[in-house]
Protein backbone atom coordinates (compact mmCIF):
# COMPACT_ATOMS: atom_id res chain seq x y z
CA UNK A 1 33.35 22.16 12.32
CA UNK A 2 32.38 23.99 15.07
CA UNK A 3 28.82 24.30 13.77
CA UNK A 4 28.51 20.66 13.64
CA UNK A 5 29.86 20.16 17.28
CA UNK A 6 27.07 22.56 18.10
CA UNK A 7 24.21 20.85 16.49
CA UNK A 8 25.39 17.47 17.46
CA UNK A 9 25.37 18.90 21.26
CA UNK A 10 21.83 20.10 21.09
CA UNK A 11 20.91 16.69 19.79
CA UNK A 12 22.60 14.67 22.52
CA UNK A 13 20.82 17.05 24.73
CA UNK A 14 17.53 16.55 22.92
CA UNK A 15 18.38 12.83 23.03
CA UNK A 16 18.27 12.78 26.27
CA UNK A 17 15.65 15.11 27.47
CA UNK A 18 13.49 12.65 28.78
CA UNK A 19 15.44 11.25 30.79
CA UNK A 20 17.51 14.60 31.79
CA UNK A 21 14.56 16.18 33.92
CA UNK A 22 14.19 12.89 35.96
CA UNK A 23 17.63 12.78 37.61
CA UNK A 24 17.15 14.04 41.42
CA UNK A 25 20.19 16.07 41.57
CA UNK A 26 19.13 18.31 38.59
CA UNK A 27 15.76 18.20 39.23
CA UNK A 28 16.73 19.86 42.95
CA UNK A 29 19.53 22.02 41.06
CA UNK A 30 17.64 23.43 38.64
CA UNK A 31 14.03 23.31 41.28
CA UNK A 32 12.10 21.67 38.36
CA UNK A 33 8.98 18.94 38.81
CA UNK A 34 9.56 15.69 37.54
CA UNK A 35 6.31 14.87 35.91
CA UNK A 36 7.35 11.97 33.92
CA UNK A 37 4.73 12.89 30.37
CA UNK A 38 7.21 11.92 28.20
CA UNK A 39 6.72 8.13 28.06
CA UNK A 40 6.36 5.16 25.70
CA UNK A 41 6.73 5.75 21.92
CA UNK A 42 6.95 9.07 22.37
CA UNK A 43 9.85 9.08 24.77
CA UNK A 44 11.40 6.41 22.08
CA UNK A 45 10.60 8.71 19.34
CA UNK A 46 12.41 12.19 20.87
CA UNK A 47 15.73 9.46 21.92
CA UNK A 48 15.93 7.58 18.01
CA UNK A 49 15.89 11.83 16.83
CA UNK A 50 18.14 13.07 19.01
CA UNK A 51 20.57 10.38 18.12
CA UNK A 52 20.08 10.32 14.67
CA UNK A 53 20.63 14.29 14.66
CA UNK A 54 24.16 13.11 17.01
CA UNK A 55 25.12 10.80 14.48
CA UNK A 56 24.51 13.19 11.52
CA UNK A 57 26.75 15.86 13.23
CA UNK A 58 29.51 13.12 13.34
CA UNK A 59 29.18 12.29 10.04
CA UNK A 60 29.34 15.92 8.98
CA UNK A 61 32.15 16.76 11.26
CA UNK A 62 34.13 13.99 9.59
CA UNK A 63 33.03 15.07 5.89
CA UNK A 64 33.91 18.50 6.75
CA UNK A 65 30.98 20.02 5.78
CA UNK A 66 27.42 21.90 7.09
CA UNK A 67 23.86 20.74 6.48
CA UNK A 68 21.22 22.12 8.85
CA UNK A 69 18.30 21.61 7.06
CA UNK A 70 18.17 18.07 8.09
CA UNK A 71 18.60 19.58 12.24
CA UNK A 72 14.98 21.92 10.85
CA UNK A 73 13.47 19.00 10.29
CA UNK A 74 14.39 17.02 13.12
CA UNK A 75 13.37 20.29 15.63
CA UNK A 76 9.79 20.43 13.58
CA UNK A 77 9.13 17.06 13.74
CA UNK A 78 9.74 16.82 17.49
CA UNK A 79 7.62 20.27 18.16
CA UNK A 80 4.98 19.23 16.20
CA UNK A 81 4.63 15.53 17.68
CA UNK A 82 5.20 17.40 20.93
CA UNK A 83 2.33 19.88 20.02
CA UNK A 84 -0.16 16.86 19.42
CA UNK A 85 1.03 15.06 22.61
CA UNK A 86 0.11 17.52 24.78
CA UNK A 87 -3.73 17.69 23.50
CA UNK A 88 -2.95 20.17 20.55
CA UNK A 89 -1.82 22.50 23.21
CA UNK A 90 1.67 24.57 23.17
CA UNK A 91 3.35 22.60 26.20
CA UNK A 92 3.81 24.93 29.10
CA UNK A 93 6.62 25.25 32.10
CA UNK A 94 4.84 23.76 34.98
CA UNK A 95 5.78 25.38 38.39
CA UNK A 96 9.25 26.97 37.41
CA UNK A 97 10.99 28.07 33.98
CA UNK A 98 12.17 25.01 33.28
CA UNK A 99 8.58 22.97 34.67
CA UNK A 100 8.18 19.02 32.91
CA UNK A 101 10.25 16.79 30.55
CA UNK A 102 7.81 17.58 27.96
CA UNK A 103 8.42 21.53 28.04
CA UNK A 104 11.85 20.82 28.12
CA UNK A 105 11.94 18.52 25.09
CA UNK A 106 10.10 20.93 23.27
CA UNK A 107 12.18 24.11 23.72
CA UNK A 108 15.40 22.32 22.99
CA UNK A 109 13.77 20.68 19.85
CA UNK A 110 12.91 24.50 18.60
CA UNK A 111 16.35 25.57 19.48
CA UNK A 112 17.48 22.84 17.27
CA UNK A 113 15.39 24.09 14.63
CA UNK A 114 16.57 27.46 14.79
CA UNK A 115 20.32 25.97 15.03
CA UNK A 116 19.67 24.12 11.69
CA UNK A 117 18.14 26.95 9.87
CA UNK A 118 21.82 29.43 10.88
CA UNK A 119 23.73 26.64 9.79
CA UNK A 120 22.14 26.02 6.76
CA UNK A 121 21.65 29.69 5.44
CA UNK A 122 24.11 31.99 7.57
CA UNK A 123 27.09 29.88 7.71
CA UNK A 124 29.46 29.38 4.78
CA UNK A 125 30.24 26.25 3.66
CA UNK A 126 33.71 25.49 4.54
CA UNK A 127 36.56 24.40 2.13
C-alpha cells in the first residue's frame, strides 16, 4: 500500500512538472529560472503520463497489490522523449540545482523509473 502511495506521488509530481517550476513563489523559494521548454505536445505528453501513472497507483492501492514495471516504463518513456527534446542532449540544471522545467521533468521521471523497478523486484507482493 504504501508503495503504491509512493509511486502515485511521484506521478502527480511528474504530472505536474511543467507547470510546478512556473509558479513565482517556488520558483523564488527554491531560486530556480523559469524557462518555460516544456511546451505543446510535449508538455501534454509528460501531464497524460503522470496521470495515467496517478491513476494506476489508485487502481493498485484499491486491488491491493504492487506492479512497478508499468512506473519503468512510464520514467523511460518520459527520459527518453525528454532526451530527444532537448537536441539528443542529457537536459542540464540551468543556473541552480534545480535550473528549467525540462531538467526537472526529467529527474523526477528517472526517479520514477527507479521507484518502479524497487517495487517491482524488491518489494513483496502483499497478501
Amino acid at each position: 500500500m504504501a508503495v503504491n502511495i509512493l509511486l502515485g506521488l511521484i506521478s502527480l509530481v511528474l504530472a505536474g512538472s511543467p507547470y510546478i517550476s512556473r509558479i513565482t513563489l517556488v520558483n523564488e523559494y527554491l531560486q530556480v529560472p523559469s524557462i518555460r521548454n516544456i511546451r505543446g505536445s510535449f508538455e501534454i505528453f509528460v501531464f497524460s503520463l503522470g496521470a495515467i501513472g496517478f491513476m494506476l497507483a489508485l487502481h493498485n492501492a484499491f486491488l491491493r497489490k504492487k506492479n512497478g514495471s508499468p512506473y519503468i516504463a512510464i520514467g523511460v518513456l518520459v527520459a527518453v522523449v525528454g532526451f530527444f527534446r532537448n537536441n539528443e542532449t542529457v537536459p542540464m540544471p540551468l543556473d541552480t540545482f534545480l535550473g528549467g522545467e525540462l531538467f526537472f521533468s526529467f529527474v523526477v521521471s528517472l526517479i520514477l523509473a527507479v521507484a518502479g523497478l524497487v517495487a517491482e523486484w524488491l518489494i513483496e507482493q502483499p497478501n
